[in-house]
N, C-alpha and C. Protein backbone atom coordinates (compact mmCIF):
# COMPACT_ATOMS: atom_id res chain seq x y z
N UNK A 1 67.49 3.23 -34.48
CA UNK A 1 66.54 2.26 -35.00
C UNK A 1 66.96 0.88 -34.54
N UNK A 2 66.01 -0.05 -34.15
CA UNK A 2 66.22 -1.38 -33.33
C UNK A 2 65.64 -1.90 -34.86
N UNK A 3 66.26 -3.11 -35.29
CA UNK A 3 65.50 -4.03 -36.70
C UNK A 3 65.73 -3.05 -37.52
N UNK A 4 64.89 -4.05 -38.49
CA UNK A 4 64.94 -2.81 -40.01
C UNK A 4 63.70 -2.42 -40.20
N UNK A 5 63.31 -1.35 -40.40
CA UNK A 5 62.14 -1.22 -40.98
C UNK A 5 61.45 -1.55 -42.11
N UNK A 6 60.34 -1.72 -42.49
CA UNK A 6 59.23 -2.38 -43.18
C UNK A 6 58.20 -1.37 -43.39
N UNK A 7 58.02 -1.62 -44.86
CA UNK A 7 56.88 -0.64 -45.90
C UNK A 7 55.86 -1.25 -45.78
N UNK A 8 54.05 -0.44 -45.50
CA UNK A 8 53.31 -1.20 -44.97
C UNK A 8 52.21 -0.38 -45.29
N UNK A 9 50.79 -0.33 -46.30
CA UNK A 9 50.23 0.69 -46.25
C UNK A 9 50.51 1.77 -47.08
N UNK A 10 51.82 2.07 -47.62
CA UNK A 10 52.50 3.52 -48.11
C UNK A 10 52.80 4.07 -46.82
N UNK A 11 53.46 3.38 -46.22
CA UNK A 11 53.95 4.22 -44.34
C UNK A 11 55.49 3.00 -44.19
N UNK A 12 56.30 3.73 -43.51
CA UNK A 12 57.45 2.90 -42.83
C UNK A 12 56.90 2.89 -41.47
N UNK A 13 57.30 1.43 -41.04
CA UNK A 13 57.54 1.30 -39.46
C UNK A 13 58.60 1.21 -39.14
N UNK A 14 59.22 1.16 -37.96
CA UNK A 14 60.37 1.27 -37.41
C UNK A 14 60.44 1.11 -36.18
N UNK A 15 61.24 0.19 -34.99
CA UNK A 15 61.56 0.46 -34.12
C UNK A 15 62.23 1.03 -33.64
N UNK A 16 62.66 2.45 -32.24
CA UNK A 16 63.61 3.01 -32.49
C UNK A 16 63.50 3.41 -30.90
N UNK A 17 64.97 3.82 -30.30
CA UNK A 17 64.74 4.26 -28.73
C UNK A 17 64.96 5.32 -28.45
N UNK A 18 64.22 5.81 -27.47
CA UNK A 18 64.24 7.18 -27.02
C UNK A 18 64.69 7.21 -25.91
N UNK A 19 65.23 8.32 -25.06
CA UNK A 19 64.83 8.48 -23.82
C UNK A 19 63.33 9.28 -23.59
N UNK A 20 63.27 8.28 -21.70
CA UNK A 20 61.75 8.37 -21.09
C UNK A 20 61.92 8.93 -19.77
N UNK A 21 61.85 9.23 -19.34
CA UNK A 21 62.34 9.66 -17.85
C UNK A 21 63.38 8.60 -17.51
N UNK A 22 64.28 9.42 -18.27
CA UNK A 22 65.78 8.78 -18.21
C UNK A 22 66.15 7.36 -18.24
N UNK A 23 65.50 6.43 -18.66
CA UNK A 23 65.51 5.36 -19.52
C UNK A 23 65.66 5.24 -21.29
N UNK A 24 65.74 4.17 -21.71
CA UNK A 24 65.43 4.13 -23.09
C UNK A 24 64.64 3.17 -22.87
N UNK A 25 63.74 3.35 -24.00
CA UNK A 25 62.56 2.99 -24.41
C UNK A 25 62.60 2.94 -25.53
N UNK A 26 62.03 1.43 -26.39
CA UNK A 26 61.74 0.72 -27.75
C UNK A 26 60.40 1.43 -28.07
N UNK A 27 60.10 1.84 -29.07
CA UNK A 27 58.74 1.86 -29.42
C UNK A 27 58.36 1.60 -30.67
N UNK A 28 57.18 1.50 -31.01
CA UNK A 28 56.85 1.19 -32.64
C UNK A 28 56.86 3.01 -33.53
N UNK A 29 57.70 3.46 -34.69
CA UNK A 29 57.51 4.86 -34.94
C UNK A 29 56.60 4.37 -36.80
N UNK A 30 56.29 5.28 -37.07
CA UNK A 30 55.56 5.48 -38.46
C UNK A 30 56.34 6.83 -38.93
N UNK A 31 56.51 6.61 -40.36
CA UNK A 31 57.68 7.83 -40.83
C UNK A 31 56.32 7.85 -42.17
N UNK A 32 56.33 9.05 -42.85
CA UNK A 32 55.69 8.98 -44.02
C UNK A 32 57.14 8.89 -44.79
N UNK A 33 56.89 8.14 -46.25
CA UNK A 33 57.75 8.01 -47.14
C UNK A 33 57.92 9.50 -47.72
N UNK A 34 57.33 10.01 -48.23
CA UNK A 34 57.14 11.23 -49.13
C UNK A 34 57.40 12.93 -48.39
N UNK A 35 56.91 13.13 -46.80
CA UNK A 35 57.30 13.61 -46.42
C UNK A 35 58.38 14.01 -45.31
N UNK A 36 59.06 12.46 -45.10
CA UNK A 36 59.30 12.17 -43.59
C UNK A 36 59.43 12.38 -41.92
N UNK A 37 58.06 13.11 -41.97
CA UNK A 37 57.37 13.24 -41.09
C UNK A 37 57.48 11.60 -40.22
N UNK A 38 58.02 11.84 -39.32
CA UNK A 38 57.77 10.88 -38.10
C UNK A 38 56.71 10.96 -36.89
N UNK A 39 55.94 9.77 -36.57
CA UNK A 39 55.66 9.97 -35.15
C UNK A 39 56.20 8.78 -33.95
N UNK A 40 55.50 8.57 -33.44
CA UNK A 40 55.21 7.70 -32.45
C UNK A 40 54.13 7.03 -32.42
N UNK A 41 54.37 5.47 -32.80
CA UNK A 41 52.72 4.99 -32.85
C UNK A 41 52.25 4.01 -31.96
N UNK A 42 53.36 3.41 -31.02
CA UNK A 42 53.22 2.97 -29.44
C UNK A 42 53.13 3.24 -28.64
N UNK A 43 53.15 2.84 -27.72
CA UNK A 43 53.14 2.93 -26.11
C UNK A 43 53.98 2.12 -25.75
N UNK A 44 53.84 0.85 -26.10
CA UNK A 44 54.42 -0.28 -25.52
C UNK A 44 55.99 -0.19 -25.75
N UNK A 45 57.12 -0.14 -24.64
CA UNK A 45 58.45 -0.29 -24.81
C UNK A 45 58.36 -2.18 -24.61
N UNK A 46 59.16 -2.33 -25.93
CA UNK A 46 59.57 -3.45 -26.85
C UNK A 46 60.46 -4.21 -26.04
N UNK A 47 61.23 -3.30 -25.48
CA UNK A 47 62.71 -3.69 -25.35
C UNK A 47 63.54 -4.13 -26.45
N UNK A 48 64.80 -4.83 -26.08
CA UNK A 48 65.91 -5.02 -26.83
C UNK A 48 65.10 -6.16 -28.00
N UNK A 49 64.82 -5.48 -28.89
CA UNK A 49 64.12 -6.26 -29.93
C UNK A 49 65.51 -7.13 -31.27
N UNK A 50 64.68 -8.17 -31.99
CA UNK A 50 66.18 -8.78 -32.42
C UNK A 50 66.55 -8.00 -33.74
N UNK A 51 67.44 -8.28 -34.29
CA UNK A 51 67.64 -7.72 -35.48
C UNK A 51 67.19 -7.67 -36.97
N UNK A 52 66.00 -8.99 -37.09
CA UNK A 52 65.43 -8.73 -37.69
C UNK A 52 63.82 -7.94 -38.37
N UNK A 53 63.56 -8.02 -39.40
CA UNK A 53 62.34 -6.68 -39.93
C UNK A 53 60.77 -7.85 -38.95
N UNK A 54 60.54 -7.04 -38.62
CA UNK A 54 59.11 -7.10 -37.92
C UNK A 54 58.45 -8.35 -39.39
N UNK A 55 57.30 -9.42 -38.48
CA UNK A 55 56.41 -9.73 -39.53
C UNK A 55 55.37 -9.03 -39.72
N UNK A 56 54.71 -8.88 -40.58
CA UNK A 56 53.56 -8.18 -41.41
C UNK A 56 52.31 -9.35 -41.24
N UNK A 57 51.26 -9.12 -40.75
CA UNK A 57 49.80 -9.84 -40.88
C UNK A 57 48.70 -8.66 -41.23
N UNK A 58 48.70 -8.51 -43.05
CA UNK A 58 47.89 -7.18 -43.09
C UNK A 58 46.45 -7.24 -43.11
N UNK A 59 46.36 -8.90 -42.69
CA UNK A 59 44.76 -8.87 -42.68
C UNK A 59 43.98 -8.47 -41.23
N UNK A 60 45.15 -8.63 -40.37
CA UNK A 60 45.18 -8.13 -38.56
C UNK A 60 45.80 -6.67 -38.65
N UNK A 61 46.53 -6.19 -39.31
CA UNK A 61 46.99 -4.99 -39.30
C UNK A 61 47.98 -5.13 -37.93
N UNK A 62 48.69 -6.26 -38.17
CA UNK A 62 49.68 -6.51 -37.08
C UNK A 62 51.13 -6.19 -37.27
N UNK A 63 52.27 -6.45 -36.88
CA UNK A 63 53.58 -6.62 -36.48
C UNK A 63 53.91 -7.14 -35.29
N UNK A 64 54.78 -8.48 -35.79
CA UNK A 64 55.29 -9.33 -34.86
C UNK A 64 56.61 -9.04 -34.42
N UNK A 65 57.26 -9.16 -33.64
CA UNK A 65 58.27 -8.82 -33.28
C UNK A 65 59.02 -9.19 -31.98
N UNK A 66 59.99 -10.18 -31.93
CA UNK A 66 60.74 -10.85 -30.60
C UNK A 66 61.41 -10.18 -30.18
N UNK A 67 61.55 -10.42 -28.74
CA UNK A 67 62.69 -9.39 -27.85
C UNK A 67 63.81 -10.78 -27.47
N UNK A 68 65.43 -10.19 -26.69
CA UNK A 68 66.34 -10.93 -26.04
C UNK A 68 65.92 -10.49 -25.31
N UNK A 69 64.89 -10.14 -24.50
CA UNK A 69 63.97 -10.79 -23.32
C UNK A 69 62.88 -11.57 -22.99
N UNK A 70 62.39 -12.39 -24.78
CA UNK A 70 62.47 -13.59 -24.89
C UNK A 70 60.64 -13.22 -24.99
N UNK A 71 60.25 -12.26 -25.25
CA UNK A 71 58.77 -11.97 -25.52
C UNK A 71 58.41 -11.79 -26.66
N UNK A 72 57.26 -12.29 -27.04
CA UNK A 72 56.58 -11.98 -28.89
C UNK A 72 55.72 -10.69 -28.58
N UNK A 73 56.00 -9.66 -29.30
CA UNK A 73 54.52 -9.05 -29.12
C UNK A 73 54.11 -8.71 -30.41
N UNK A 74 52.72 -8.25 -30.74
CA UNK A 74 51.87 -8.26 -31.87
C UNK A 74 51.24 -6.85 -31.42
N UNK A 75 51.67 -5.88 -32.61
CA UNK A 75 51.39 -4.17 -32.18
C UNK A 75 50.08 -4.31 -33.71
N UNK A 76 49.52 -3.47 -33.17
CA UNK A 76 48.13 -3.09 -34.49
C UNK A 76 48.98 -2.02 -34.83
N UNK A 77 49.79 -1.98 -36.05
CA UNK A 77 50.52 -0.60 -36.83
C UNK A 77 49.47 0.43 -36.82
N UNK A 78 48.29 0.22 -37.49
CA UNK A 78 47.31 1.49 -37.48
C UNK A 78 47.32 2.48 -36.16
N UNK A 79 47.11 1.44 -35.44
CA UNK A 79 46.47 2.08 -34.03
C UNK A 79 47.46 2.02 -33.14
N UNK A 80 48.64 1.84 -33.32
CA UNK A 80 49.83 1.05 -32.13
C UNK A 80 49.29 0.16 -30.58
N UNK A 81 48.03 0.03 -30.96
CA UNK A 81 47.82 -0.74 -29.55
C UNK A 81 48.18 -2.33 -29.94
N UNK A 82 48.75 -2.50 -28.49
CA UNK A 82 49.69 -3.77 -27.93
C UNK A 82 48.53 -4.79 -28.41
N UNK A 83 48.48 -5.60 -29.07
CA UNK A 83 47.42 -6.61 -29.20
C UNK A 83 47.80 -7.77 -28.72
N UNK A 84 49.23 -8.64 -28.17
CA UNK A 84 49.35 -9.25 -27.46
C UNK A 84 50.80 -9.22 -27.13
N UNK A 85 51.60 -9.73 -26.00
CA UNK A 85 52.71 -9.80 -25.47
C UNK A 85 52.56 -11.40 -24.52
N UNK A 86 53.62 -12.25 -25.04
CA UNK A 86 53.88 -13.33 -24.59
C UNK A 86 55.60 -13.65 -24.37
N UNK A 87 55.48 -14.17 -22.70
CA UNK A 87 57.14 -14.35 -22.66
C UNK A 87 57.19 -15.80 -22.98
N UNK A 88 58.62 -16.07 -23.31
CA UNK A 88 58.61 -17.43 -23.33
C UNK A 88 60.12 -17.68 -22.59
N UNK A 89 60.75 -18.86 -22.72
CA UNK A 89 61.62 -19.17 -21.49
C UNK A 89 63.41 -19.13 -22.06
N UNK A 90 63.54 -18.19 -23.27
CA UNK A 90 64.52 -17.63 -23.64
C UNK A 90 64.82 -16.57 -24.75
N UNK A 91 65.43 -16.12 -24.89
CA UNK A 91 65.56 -15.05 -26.19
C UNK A 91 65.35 -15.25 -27.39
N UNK A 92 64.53 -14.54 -28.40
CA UNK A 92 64.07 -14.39 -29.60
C UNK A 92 64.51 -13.95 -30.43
N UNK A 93 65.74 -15.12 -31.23
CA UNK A 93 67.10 -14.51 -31.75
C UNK A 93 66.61 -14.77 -33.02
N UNK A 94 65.47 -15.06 -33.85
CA UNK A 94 64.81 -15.46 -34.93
C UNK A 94 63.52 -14.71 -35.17
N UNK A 95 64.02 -14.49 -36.56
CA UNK A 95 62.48 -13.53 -37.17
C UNK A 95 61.51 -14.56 -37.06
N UNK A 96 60.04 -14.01 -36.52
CA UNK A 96 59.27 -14.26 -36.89
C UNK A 96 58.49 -14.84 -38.13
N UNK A 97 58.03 -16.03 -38.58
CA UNK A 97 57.60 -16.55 -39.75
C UNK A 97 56.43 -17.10 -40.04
């Protein structure tokens, strides 16, 4: 698990890495609380995301989340699609606020 995860809905999110054709790869996962059933609810590898819990915008059904490769991106938890990715010109060593 990359960050901490965050209760959202009655669902955990989580960032967490896998291997991909022999890479690792960040992705956004959804765990149910009650049964912990996991999936996969991205696409988008995150990368080295910082250590803190994702922000919450539940009126966008978003999560914000900085990389130390210095990018914001904004995942739709429902749907895991990438809703935006922006670099900026150093690492994102601060939660989102």
């Amino acid at each position: 698990i990359r960050g901490a995860p965050v209760l959202v809905d009655s669902q955990i999110y989580f960032f967490g890495v896998h291997e991909e054709n022999l890479k690792n790869k960040t992705h956004l996962f959804q765990a149910n609380p009650w049964t912990g059933v996991v999936r996969q609810s991205s696409a988008e590898d995150v990368g080295s995301i910082n250590p803190y819990p994702p922000t919450i915008n539940e009126e966008l059904n978003a999560l914000y989340v900085g990389s130390e490769e210095g990018n914001l991106y904004a995942i739709n938890y429902q749907s895991g699609k990438l809703l935006f990715k922006t670099s900026t010109s150093d690492k994102i060593l601060s939660a989102i606020l």
